[in-house]
N, C-alpha and C. Protein backbone atom coordinates (compact mmCIF):
# COMPACT_ATOMS: atom_id res chain seq x y z
N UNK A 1 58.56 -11.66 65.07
CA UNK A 1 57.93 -12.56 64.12
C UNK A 1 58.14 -13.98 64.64
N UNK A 2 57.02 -14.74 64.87
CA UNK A 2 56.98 -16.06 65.14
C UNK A 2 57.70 -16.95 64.38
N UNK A 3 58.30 -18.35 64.11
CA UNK A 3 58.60 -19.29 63.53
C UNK A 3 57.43 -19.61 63.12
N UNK A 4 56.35 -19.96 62.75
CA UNK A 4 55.22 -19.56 61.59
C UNK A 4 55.37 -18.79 60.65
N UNK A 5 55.46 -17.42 61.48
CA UNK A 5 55.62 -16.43 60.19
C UNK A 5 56.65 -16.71 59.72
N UNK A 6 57.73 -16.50 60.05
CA UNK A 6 59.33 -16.76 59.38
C UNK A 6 59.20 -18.02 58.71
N UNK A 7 58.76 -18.55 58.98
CA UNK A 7 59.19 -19.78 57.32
C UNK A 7 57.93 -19.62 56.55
N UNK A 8 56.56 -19.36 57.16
CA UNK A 8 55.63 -18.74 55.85
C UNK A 8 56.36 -17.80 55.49
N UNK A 9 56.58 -16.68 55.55
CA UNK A 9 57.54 -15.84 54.61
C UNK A 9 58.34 -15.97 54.15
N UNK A 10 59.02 -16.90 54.41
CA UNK A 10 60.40 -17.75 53.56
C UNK A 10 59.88 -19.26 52.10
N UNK A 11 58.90 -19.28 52.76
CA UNK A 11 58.47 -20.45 51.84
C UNK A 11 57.90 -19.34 50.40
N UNK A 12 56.84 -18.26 51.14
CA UNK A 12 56.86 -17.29 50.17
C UNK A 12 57.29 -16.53 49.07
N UNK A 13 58.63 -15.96 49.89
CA UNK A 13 59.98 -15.67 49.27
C UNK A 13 60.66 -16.64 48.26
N UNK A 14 60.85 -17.98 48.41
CA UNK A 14 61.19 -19.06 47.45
C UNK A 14 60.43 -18.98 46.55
N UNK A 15 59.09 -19.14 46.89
CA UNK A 15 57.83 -18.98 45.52
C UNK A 15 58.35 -18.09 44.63
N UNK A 16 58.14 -17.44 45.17
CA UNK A 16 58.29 -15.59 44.31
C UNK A 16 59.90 -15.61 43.41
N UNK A 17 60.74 -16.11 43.79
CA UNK A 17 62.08 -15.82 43.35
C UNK A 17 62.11 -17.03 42.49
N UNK A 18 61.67 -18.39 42.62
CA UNK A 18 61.83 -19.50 41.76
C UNK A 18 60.87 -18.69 40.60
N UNK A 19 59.72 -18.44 40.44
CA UNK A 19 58.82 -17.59 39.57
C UNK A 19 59.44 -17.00 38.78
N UNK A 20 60.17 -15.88 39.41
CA UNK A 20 61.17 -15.22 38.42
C UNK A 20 62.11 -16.38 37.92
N UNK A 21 62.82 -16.66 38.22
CA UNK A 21 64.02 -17.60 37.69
C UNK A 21 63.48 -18.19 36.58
N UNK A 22 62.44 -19.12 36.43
CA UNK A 22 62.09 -20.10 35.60
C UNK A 22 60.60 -19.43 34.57
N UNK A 23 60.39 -18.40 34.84
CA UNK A 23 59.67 -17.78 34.15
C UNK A 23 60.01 -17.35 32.53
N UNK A 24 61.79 -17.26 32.20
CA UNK A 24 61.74 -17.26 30.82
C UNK A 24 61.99 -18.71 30.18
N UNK A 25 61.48 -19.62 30.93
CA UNK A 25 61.59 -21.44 30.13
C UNK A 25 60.12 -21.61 30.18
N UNK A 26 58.80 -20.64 30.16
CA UNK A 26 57.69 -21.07 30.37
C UNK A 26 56.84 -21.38 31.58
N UNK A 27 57.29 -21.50 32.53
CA UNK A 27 57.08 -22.44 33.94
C UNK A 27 56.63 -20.97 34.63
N UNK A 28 56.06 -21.59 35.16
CA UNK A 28 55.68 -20.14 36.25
C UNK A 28 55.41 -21.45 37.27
N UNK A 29 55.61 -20.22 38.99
CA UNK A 29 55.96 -21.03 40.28
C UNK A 29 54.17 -20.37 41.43
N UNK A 30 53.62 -21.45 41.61
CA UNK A 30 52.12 -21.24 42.41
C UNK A 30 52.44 -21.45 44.14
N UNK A 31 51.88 -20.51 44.68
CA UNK A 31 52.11 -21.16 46.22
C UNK A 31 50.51 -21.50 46.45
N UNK A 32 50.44 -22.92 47.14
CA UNK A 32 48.79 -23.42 47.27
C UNK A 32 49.31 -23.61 48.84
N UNK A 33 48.39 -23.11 49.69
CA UNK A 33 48.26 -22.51 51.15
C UNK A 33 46.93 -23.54 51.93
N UNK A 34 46.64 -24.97 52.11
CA UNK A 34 45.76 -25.06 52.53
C UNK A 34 45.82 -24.84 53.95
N UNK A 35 44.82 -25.25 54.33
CA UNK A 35 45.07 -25.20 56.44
C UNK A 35 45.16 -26.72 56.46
N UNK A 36 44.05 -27.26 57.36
CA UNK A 36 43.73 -28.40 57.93
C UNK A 36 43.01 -28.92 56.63
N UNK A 37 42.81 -30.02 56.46
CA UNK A 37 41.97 -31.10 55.82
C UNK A 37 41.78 -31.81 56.29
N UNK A 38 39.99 -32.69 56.29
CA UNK A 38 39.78 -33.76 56.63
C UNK A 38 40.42 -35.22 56.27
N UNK A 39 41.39 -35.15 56.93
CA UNK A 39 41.72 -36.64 57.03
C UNK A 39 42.05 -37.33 58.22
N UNK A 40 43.45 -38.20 58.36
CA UNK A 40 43.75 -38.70 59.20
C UNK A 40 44.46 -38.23 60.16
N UNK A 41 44.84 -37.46 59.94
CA UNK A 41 46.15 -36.67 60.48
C UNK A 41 45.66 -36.69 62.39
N UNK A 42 44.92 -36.40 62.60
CA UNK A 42 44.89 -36.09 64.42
C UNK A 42 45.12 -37.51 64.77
N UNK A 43 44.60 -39.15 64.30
CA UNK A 43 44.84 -40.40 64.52
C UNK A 43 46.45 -40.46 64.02
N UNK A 44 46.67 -40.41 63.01
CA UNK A 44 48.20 -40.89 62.52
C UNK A 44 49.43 -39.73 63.22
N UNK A 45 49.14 -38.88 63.37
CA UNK A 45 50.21 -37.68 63.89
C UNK A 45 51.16 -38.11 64.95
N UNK A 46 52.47 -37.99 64.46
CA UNK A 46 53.05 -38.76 65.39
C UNK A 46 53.18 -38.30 67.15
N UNK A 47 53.44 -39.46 67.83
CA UNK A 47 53.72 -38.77 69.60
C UNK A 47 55.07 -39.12 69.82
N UNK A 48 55.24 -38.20 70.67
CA UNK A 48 56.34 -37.99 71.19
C UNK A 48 56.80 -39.50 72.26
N UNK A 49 58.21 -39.84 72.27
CA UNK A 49 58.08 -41.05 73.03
C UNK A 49 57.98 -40.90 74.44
N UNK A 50 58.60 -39.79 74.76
CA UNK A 50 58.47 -39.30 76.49
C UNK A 50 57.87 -37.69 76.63
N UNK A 51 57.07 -37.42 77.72
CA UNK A 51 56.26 -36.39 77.65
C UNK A 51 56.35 -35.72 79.05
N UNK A 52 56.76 -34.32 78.48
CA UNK A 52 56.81 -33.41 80.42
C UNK A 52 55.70 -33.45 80.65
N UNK A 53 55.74 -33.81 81.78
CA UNK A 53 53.89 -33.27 82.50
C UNK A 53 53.79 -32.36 82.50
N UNK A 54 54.28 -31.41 83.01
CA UNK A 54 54.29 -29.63 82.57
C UNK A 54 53.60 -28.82 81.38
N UNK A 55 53.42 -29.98 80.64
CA UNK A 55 52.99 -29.42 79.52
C UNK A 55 51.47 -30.22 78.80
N UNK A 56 51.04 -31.25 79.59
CA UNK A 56 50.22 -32.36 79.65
C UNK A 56 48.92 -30.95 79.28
N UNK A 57 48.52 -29.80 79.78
CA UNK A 57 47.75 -29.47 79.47
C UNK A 57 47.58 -28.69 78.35
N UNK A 58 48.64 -27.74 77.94
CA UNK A 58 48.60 -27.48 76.51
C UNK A 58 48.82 -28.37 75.65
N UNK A 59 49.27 -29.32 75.89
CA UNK A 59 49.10 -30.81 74.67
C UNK A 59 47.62 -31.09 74.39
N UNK A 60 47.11 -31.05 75.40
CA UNK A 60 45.57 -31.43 75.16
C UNK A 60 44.83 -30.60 74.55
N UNK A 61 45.35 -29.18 74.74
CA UNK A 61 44.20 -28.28 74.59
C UNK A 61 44.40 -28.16 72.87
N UNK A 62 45.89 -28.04 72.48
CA UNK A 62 46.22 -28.46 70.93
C UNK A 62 45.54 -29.63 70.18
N UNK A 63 46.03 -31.08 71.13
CA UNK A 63 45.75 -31.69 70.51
C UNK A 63 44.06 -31.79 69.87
N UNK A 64 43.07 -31.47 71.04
CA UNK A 64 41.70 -31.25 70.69
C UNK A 64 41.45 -29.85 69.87
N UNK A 65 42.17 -29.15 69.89
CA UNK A 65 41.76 -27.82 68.62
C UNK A 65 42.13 -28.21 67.60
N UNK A 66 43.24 -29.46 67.46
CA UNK A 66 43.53 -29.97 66.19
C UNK A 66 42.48 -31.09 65.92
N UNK A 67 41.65 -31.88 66.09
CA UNK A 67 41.20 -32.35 66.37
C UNK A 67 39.87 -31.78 65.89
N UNK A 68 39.13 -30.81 66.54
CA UNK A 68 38.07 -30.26 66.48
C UNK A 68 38.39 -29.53 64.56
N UNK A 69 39.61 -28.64 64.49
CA UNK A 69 39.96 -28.17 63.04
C UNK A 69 40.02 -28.99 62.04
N UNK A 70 40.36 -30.49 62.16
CA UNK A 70 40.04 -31.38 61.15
C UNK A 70 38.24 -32.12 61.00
N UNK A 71 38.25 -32.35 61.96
CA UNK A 71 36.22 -32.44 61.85
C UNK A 71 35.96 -31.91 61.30
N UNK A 72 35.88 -30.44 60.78
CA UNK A 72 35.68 -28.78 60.56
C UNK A 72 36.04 -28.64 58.85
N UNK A 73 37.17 -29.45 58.58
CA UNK A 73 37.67 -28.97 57.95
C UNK A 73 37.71 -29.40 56.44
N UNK A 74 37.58 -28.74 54.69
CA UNK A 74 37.15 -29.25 53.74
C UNK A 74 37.89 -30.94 53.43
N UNK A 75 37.09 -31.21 52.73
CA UNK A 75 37.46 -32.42 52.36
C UNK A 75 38.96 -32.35 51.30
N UNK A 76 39.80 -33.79 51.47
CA UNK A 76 40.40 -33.67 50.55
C UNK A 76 40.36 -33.08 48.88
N UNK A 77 39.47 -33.68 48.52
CA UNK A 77 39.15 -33.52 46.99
C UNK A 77 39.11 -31.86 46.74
N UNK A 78 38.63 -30.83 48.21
CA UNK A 78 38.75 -29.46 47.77
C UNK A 78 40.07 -29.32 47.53
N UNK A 79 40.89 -29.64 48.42
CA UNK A 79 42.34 -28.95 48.25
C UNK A 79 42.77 -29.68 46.75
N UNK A 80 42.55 -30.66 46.59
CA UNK A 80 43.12 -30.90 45.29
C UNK A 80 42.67 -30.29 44.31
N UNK A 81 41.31 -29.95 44.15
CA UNK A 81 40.68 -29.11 42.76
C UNK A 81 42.01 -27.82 42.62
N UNK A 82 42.02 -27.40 44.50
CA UNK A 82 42.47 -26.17 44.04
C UNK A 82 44.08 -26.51 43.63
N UNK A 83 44.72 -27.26 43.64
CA UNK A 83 45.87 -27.64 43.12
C UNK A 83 46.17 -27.45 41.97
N UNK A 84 44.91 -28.17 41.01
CA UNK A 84 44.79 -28.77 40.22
C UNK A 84 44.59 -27.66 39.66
N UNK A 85 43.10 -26.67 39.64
CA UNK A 85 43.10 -25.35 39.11
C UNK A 85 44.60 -24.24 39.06
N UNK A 86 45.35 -24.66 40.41
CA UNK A 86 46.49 -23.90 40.47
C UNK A 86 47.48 -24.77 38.89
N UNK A 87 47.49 -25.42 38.46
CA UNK A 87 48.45 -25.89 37.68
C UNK A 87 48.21 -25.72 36.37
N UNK A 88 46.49 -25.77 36.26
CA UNK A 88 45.75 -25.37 34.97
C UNK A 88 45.13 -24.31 34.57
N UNK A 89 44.98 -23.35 35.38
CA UNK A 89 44.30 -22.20 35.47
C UNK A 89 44.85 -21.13 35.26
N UNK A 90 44.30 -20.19 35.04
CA UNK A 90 45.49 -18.70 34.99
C UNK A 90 46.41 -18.50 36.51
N UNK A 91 47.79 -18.30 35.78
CA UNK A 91 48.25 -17.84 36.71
C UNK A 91 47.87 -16.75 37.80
N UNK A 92 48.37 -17.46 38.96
CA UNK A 92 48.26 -16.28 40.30
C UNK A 92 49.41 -16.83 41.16
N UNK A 93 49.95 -16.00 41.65
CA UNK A 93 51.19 -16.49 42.48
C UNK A 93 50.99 -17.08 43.88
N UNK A 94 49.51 -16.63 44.61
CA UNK A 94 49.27 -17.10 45.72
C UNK A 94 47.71 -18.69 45.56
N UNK A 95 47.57 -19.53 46.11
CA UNK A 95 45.84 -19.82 45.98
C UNK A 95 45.91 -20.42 47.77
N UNK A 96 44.96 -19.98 48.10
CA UNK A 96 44.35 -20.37 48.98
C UNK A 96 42.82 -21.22 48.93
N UNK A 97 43.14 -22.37 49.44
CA UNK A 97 41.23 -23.13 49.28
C UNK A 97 40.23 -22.30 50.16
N UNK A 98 39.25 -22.03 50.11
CA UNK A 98 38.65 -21.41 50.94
C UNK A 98 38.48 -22.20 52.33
N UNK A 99 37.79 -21.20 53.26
CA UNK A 99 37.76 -21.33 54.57
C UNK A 99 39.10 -20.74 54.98
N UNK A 100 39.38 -21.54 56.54
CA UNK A 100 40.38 -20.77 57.92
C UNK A 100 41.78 -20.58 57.40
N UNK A 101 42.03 -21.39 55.92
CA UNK A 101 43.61 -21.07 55.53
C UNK A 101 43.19 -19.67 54.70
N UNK A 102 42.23 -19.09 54.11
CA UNK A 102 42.21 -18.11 53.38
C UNK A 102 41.60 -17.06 54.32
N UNK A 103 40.94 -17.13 55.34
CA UNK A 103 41.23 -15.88 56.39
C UNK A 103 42.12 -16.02 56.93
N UNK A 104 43.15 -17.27 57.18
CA UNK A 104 44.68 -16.85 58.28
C UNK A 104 45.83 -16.29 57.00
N UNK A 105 45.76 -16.87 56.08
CA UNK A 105 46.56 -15.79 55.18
C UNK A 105 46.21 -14.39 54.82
N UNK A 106 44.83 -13.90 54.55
CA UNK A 106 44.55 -12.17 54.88
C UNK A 106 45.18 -11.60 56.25
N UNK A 107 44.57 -12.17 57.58
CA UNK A 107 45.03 -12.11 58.72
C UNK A 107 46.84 -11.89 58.86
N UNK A 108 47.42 -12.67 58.61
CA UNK A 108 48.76 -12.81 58.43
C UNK A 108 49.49 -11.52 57.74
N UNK A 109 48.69 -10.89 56.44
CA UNK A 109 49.02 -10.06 55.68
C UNK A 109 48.64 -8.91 56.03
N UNK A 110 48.43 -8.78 56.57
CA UNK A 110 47.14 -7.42 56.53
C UNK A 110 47.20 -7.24 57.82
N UNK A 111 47.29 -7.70 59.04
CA UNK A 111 47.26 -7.20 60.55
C UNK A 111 48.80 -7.81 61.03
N UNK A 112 48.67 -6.65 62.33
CA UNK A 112 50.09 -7.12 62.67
C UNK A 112 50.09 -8.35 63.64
N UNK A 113 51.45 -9.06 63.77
CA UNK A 113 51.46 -10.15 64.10
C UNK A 113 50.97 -10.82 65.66
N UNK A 114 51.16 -9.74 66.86
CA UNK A 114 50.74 -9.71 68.07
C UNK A 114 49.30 -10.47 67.88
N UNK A 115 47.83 -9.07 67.30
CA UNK A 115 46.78 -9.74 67.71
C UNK A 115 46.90 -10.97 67.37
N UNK A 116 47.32 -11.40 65.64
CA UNK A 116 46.88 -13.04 64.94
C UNK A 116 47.34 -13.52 66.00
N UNK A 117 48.62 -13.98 66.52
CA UNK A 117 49.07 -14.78 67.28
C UNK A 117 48.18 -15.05 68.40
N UNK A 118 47.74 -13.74 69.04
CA UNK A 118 46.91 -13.93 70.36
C UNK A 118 45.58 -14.84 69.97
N UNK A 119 45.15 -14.11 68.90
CA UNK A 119 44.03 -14.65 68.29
C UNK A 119 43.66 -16.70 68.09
N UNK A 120 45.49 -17.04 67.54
CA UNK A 120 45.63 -18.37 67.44
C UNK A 120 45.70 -19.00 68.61
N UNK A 121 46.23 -18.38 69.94
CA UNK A 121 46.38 -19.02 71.05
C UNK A 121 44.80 -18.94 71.66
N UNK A 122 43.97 -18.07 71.39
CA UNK A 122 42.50 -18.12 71.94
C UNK A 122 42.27 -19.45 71.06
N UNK A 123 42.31 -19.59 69.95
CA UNK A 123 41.49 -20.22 69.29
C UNK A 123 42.07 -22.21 69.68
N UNK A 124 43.24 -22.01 70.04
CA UNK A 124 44.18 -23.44 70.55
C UNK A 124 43.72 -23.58 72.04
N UNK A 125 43.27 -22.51 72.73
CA UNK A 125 42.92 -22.56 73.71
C UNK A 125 43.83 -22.56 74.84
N UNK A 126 45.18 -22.27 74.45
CA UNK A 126 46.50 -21.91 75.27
C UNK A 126 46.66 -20.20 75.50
N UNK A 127 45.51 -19.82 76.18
CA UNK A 127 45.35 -18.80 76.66
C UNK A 127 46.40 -17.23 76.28
């Protein structure tokens, strides 16, 4: 299991167990899952102050799939509806906004971890 998966499943796990805990004071606990959003993030994201060359080409190939995934990707105001529906809406323990965060969480769940991973490195372009 990747460090992706392991703290998505741990962030999960917190959801789920705070849920129970605070569930007889009223409160129930939502996990909201977006991916990328259009904003600033590929301009503001911080850099590193010194850089291996060794690695000069998977930096690029990230940095432009990140890059290309925010162009791509819903506007702020979606992820907030779905926040917002998550806080006002009937409970559900998971929400995903639609698009690439709600097929990489099926993906994640549902297939084993090898292909997704391979799948994410095709798609980062780090072969």
């Amino acid at each position: 299991m990747g460090l992706y998966s392991a703290s998505k499943h741990a962030v999960e796990g917190l959801t789920e167990t705070l849920d129970h805990e605070v569930r007889q004071f009223g409160i129930r606990a939502t996990l909201v899952e977006p991916t990328f959003t259009r904003t600033n993030l590929d301009i503001n994201a911080p850099q590193a102050g010194s850089k291996i060359a060794d690695y000069d080409r998977e930096r690029a190939l990230a940095m432009s799939a990140v890059v290309n995934s925010v162009k791509g990707a819903p506007e702020p105001e979606g992820v907030a509806n779905t926040i917002v529906e998550a806080a006002l809406g009937a409970w559900r323990m998971r929400r995903t906004p639609a698009g690439q965060a709600s097929l990489l969480s099926k993906l994640r769940r549902f297939m084993p971890a090898g292909p997704v991973d391979s799948s994410l490195r095709k798609t980062f372009g780090l072969g």
